[in-house]
N, C-alpha and C. Protein backbone atom coordinates (compact mmCIF):
# COMPACT_ATOMS: atom_id res chain seq x y z
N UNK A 1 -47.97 -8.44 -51.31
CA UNK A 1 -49.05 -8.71 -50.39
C UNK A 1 -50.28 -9.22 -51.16
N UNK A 2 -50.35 -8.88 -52.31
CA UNK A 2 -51.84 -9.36 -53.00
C UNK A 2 -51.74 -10.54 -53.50
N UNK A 3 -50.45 -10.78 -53.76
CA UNK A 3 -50.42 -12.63 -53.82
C UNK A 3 -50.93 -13.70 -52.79
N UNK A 4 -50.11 -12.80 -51.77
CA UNK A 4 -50.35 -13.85 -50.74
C UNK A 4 -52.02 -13.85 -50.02
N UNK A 5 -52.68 -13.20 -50.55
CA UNK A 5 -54.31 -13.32 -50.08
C UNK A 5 -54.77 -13.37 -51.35
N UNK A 6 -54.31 -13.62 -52.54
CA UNK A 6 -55.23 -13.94 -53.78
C UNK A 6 -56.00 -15.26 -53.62
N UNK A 7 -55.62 -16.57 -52.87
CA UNK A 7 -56.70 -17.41 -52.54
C UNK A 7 -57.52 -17.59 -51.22
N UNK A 8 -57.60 -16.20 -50.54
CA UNK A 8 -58.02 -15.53 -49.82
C UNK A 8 -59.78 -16.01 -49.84
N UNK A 9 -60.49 -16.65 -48.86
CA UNK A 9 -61.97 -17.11 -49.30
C UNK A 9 -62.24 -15.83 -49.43
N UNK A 10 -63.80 -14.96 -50.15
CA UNK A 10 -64.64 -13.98 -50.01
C UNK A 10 -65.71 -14.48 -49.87
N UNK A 11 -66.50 -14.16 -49.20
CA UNK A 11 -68.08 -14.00 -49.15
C UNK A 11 -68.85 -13.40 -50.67
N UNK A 12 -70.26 -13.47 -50.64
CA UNK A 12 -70.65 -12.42 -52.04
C UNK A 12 -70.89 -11.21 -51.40
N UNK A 13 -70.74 -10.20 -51.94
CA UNK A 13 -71.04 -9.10 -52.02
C UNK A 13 -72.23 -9.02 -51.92
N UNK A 14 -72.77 -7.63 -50.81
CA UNK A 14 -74.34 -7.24 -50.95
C UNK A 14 -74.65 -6.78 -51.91
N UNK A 15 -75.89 -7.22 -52.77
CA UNK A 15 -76.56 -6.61 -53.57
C UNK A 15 -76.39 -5.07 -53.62
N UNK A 16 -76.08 -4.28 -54.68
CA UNK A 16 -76.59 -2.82 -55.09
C UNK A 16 -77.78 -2.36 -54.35
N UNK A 17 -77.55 -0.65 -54.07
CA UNK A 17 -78.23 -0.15 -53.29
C UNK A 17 -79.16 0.25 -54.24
N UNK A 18 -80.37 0.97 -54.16
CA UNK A 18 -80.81 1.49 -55.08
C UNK A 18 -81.00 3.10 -54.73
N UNK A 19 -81.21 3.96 -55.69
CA UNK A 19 -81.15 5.16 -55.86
C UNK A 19 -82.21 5.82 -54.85
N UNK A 20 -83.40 5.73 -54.49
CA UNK A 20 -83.99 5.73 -53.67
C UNK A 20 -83.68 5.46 -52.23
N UNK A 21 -82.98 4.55 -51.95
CA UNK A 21 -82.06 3.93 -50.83
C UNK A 21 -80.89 4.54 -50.31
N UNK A 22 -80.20 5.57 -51.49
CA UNK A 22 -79.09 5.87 -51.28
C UNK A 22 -79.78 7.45 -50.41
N UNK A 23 -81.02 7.72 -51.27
CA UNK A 23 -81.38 8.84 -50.73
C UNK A 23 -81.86 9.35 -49.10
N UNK A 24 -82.74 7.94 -49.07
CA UNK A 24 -82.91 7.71 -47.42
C UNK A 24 -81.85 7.62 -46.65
N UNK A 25 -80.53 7.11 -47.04
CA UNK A 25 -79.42 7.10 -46.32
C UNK A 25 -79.31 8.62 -46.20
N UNK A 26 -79.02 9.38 -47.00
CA UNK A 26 -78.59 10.39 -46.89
C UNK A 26 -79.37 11.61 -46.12
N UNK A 27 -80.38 11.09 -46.02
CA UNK A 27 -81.20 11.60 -45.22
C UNK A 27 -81.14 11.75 -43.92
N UNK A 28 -80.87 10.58 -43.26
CA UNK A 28 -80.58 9.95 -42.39
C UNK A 28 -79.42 11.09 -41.73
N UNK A 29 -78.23 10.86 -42.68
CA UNK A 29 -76.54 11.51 -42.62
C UNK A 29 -76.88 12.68 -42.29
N UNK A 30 -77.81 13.71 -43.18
CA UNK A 30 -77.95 15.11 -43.17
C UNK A 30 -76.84 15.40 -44.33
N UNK A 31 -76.25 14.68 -45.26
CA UNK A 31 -75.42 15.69 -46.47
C UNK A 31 -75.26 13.96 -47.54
N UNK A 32 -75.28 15.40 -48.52
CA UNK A 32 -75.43 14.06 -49.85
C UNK A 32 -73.93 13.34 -49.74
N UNK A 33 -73.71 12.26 -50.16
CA UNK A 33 -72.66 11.24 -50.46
C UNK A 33 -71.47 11.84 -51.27
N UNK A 34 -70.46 11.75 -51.36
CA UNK A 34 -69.57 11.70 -52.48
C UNK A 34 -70.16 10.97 -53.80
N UNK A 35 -69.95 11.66 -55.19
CA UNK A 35 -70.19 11.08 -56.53
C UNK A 35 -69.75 9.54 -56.59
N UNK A 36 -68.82 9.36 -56.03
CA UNK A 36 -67.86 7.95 -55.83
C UNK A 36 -68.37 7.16 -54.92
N UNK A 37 -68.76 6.90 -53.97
CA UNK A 37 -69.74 6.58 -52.96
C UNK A 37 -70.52 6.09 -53.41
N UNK A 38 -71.78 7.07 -54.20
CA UNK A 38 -73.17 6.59 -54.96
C UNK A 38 -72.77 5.52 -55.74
N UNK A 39 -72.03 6.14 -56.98
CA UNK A 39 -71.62 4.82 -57.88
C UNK A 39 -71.39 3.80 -57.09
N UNK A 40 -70.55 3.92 -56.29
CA UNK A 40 -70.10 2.26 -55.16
C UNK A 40 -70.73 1.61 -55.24
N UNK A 41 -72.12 2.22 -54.04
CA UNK A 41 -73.11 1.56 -53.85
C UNK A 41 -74.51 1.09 -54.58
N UNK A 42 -74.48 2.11 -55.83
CA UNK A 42 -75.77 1.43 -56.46
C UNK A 42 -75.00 0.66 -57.79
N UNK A 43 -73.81 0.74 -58.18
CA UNK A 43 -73.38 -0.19 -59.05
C UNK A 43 -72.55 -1.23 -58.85
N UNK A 44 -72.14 -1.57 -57.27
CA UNK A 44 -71.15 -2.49 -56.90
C UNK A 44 -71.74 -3.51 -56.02
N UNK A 45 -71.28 -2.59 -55.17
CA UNK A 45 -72.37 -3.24 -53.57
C UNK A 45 -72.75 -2.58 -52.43
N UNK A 46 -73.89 -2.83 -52.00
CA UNK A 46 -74.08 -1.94 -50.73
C UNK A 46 -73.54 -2.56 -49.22
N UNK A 47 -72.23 -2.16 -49.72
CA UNK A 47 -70.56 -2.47 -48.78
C UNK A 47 -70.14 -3.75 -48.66
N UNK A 48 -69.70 -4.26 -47.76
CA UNK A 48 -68.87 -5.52 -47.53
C UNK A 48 -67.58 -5.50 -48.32
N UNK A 49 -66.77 -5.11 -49.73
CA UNK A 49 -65.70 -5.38 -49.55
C UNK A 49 -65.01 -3.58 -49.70
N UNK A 50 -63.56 -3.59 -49.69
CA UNK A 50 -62.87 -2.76 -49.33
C UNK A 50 -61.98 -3.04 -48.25
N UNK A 51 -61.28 -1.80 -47.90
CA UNK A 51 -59.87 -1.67 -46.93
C UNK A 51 -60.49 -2.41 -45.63
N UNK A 52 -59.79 -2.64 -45.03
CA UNK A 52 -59.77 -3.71 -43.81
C UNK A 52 -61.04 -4.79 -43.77
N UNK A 53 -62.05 -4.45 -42.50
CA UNK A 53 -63.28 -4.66 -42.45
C UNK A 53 -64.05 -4.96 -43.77
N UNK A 54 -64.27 -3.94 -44.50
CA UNK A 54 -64.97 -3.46 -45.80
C UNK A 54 -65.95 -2.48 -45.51
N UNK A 55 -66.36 -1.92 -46.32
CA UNK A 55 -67.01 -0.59 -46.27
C UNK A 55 -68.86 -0.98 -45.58
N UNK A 56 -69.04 -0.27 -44.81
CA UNK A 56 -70.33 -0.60 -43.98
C UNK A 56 -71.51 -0.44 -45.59
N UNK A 57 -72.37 -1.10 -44.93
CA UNK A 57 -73.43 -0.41 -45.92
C UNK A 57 -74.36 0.46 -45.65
N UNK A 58 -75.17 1.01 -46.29
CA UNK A 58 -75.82 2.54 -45.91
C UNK A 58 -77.33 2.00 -45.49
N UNK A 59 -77.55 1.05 -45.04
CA UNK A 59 -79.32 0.40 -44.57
C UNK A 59 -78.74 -0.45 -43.42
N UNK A 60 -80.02 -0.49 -42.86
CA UNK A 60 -79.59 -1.74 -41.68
C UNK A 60 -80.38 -3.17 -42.33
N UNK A 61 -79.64 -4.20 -41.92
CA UNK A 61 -80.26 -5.13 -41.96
C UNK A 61 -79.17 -6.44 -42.81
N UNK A 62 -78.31 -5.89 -43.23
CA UNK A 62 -77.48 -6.47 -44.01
C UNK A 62 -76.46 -7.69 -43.22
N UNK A 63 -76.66 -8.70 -43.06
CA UNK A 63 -75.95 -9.98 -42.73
C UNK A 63 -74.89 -10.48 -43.63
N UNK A 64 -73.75 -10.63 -43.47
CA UNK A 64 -72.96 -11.25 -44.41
C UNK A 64 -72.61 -12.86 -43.51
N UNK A 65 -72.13 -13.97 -44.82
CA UNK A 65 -72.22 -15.32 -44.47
C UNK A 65 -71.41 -15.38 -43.25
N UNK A 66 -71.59 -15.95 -42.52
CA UNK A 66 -71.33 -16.65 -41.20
C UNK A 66 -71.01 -15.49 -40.01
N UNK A 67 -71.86 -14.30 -40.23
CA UNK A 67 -72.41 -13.51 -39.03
C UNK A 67 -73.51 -13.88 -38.73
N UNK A 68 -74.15 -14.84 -38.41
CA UNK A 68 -75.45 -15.20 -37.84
C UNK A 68 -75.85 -14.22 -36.33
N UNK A 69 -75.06 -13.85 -35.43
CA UNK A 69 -76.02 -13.03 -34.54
C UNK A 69 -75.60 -11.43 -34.81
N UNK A 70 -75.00 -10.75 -35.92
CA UNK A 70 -74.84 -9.34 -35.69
C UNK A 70 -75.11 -8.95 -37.42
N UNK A 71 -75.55 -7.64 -37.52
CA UNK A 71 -75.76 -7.23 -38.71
C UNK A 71 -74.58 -6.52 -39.04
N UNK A 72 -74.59 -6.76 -40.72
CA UNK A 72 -73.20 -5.59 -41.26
C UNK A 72 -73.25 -4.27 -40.69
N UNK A 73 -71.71 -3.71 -39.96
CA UNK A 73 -72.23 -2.33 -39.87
C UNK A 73 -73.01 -1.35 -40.94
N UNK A 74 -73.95 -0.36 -40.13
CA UNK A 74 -74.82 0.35 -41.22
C UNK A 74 -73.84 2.01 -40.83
N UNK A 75 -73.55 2.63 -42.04
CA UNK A 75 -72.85 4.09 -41.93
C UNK A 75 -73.88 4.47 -41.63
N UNK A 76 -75.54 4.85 -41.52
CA UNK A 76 -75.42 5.49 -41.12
C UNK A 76 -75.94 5.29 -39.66
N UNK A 77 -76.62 4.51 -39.18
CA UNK A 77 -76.56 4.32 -37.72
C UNK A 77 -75.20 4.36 -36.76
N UNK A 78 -74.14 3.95 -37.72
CA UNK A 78 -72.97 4.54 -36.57
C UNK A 78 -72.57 6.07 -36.52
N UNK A 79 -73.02 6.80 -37.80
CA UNK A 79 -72.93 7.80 -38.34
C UNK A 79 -73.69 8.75 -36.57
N UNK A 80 -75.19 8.01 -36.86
CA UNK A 80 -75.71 9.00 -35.56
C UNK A 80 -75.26 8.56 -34.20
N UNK A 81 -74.80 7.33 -34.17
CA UNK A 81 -74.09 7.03 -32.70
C UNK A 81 -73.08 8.33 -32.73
N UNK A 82 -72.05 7.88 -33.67
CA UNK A 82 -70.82 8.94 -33.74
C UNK A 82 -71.29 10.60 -33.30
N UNK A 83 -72.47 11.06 -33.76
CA UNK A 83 -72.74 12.55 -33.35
C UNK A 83 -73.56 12.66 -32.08
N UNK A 84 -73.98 11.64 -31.55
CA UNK A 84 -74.26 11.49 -29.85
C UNK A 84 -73.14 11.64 -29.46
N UNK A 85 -72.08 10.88 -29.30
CA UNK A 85 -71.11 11.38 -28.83
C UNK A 85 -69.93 12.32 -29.26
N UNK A 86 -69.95 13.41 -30.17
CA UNK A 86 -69.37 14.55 -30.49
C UNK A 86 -69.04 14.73 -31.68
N UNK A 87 -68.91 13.28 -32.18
CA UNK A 87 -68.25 13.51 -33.56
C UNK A 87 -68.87 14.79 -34.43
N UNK A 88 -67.77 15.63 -35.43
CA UNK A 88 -68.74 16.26 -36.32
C UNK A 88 -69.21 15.77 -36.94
N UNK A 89 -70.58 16.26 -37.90
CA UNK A 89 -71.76 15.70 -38.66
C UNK A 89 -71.31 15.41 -39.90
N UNK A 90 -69.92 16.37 -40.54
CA UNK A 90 -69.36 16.16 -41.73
C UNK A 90 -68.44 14.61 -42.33
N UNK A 91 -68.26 14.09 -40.76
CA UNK A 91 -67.55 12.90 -40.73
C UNK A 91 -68.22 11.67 -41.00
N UNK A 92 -68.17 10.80 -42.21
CA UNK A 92 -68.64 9.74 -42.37
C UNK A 92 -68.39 7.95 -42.28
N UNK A 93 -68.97 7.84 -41.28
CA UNK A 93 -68.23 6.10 -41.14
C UNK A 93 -68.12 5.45 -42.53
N UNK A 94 -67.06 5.39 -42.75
CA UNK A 94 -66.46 3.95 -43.99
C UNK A 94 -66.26 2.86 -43.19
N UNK A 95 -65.53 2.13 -42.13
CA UNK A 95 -65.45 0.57 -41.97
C UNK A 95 -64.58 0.98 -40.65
N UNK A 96 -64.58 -0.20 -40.32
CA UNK A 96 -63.86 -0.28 -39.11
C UNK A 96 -62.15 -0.82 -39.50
N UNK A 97 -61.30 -0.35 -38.61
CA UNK A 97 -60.31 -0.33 -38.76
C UNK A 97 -59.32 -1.60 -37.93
N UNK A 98 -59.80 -2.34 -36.71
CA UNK A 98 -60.07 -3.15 -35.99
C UNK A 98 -59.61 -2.03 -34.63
N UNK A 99 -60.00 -3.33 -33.55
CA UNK A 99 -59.71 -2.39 -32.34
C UNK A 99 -61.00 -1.13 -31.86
N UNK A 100 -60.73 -0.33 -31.54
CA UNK A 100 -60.84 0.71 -31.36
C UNK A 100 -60.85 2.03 -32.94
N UNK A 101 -60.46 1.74 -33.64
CA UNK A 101 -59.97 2.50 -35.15
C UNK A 101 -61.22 2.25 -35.79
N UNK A 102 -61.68 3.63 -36.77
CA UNK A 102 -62.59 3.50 -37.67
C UNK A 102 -62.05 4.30 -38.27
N UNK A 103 -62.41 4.08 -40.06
CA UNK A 103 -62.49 4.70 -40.92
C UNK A 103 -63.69 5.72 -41.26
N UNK A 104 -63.64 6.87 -41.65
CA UNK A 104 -63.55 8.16 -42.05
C UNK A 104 -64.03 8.79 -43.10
N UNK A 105 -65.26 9.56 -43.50
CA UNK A 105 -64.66 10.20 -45.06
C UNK A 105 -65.11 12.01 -44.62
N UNK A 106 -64.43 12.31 -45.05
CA UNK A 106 -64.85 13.87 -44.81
C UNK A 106 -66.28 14.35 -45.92
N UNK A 107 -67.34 14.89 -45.80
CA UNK A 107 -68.46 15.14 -46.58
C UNK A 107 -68.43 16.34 -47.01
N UNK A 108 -67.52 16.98 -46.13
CA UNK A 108 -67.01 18.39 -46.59
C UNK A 108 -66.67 19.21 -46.88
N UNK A 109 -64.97 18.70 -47.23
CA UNK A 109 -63.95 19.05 -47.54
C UNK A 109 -64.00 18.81 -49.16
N UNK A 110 -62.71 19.41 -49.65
CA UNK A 110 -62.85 19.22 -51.31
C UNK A 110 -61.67 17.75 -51.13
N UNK A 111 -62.30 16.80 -52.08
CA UNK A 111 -61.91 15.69 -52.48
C UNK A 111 -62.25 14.69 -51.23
N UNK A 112 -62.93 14.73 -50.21
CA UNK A 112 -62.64 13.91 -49.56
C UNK A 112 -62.00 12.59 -48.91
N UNK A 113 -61.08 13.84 -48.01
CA UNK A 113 -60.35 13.30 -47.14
C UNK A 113 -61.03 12.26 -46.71
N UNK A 114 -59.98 11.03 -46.34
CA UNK A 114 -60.09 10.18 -45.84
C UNK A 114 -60.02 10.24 -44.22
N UNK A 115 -60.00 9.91 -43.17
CA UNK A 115 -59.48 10.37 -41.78
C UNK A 115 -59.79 8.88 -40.86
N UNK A 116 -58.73 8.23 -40.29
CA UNK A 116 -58.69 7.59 -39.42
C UNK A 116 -58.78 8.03 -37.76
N UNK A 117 -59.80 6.87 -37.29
CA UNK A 117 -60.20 7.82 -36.06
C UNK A 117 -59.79 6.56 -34.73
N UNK A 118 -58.81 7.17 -33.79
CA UNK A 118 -59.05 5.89 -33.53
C UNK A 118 -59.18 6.62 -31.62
N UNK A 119 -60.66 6.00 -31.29
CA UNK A 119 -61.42 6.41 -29.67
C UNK A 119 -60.40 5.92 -28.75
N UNK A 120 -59.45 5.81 -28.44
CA UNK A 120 -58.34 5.34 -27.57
C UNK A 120 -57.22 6.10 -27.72
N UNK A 121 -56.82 7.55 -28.77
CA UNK A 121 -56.01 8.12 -28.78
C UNK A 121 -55.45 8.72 -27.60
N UNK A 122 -56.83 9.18 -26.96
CA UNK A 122 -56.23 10.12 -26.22
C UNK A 122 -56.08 9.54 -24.78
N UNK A 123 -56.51 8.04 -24.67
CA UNK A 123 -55.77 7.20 -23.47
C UNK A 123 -54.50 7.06 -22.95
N UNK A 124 -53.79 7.66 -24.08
CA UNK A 124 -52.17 6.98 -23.73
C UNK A 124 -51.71 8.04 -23.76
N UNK A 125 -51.97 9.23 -22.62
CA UNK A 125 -51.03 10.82 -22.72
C UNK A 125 -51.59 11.51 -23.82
N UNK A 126 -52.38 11.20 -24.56
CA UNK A 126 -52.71 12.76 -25.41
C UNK A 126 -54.05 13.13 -25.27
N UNK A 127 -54.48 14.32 -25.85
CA UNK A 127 -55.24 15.17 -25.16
C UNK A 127 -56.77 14.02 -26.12
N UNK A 128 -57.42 14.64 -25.85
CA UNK A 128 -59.19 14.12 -25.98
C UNK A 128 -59.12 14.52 -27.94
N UNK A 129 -58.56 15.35 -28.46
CA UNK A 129 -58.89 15.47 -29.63
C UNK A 129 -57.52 15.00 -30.68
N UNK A 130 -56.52 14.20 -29.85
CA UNK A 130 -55.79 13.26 -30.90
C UNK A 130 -56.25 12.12 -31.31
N UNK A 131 -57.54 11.95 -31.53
CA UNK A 131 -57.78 10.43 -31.89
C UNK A 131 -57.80 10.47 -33.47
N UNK A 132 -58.29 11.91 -33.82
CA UNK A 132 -58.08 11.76 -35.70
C UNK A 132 -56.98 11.89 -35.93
N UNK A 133 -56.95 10.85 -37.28
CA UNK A 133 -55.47 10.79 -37.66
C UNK A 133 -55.58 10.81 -39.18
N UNK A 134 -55.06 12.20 -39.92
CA UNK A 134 -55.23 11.86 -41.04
C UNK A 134 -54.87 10.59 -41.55
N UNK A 135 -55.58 10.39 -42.93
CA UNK A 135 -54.97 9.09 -43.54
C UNK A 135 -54.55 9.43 -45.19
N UNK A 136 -55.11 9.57 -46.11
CA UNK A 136 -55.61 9.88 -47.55
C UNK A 136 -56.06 11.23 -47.85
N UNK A 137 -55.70 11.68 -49.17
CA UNK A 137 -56.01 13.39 -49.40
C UNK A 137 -57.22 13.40 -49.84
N UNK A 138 -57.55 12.08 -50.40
CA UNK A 138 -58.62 11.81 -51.09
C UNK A 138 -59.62 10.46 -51.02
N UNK A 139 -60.52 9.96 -50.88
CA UNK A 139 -61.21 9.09 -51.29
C UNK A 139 -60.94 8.44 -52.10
N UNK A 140 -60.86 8.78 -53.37
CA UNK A 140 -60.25 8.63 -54.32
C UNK A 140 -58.95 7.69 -54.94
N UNK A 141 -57.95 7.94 -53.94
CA UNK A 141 -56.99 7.75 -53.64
C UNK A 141 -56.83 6.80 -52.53
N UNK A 142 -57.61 6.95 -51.67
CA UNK A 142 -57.89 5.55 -51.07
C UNK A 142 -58.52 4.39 -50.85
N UNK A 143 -59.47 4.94 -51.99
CA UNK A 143 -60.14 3.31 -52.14
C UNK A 143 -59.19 3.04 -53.49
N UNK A 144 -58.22 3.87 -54.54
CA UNK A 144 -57.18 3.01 -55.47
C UNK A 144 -56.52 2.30 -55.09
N UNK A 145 -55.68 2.95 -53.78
CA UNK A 145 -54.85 2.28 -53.16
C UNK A 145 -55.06 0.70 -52.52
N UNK A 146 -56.16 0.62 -52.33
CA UNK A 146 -56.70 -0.57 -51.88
C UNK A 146 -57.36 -1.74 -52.72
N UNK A 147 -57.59 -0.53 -54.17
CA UNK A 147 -57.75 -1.88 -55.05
C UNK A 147 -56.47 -1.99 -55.97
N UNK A 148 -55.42 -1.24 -55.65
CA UNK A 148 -54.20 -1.91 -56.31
C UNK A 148 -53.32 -2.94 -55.44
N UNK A 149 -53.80 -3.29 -54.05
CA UNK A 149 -52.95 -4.24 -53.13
C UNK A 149 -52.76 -2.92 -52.30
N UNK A 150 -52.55 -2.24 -52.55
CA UNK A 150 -51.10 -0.92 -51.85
C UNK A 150 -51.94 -1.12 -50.20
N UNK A 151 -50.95 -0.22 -49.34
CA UNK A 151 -51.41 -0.06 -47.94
C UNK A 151 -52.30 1.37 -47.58
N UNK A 152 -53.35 1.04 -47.38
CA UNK A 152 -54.30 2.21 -46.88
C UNK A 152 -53.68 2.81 -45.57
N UNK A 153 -52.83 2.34 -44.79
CA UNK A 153 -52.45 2.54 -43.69
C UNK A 153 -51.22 3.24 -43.63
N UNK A 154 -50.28 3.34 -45.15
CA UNK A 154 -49.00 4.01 -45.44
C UNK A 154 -48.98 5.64 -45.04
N UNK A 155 -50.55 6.16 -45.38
CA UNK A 155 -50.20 7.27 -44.89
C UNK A 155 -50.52 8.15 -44.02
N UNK A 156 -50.99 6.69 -42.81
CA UNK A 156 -51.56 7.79 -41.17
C UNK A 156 -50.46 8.17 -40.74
N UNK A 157 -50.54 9.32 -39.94
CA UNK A 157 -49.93 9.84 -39.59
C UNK A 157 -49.25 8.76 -38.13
């Protein structure tokens, strides 16, 4: 699979977050980031690439090339949409999954879990709280998986 999107166009990457920035995010969240996370964002980019979508970034305002009327998703403004409507507070938006499906990180758990969520679960016969679906044991482990080609999606349930 990584062949066949190696001449795949990309956009650039958003600029690095800065340390100060990461903090207001977190502010925002109500719980500090994963160690892995921070690094992400103040030494990589503040989001756009990664598993599907790519990873939101933690500020609003972020446009990537040829979105002219919508901004990059921001984690944490979906973060507080998500706890208007029930989500727990420990759950952190990573990216969208398409559809209805978002990605997940647990803030709470040890290693953070990954967790696919997808708001249409419980449309089709199941109850209101099948929409999480584990995915990854770890963070860790799923953003490797995604920078070795592998499928982030191998291990929802």
């Amino acid at each position: 699979m990584t062949d066949y999107y190696a001449d795949a166009p990309r956009g650039p990457l958003f600029p690095p977050i800065s340390l100060p920035d990461i903090e207001k995010a977190e502010h925002r969240i109500g719980r500090r980031l994963p160690e892995l996370l921070r690094r992400l964002y103040t030494e990589v980019a503040n989001g756009g690439f990664g598993p599907d979508g790519g990873l939101a970034s933690l500020n609003d305002g972020n446009r990537a090339p040829g979105h002219v009327r919508r901004d990059w998703p921001c984690a944490a403004s979906v973060h507080e949409r998500n706890l208007s409507e029930g989500m727990p507070p420990s759950w952190l938006f990573l990216a969208y999954g398409g559809c209805t499906m978002e990605w997940h990180v647990s803030l709470s758990a040890v290693d953070n879990p990954v967790l696919l969520y997808d708001a249409d679960g419980h449309t089709f016969g199941e109850g209101p709280h099948d929409g999480p679906r584990h995915a990854t044991a770890s963070l860790r482990k799923w953003l490797w998986t995604w920078a070795d080609g592998g499928d982030v999606w191998g291990e929802v349930l």
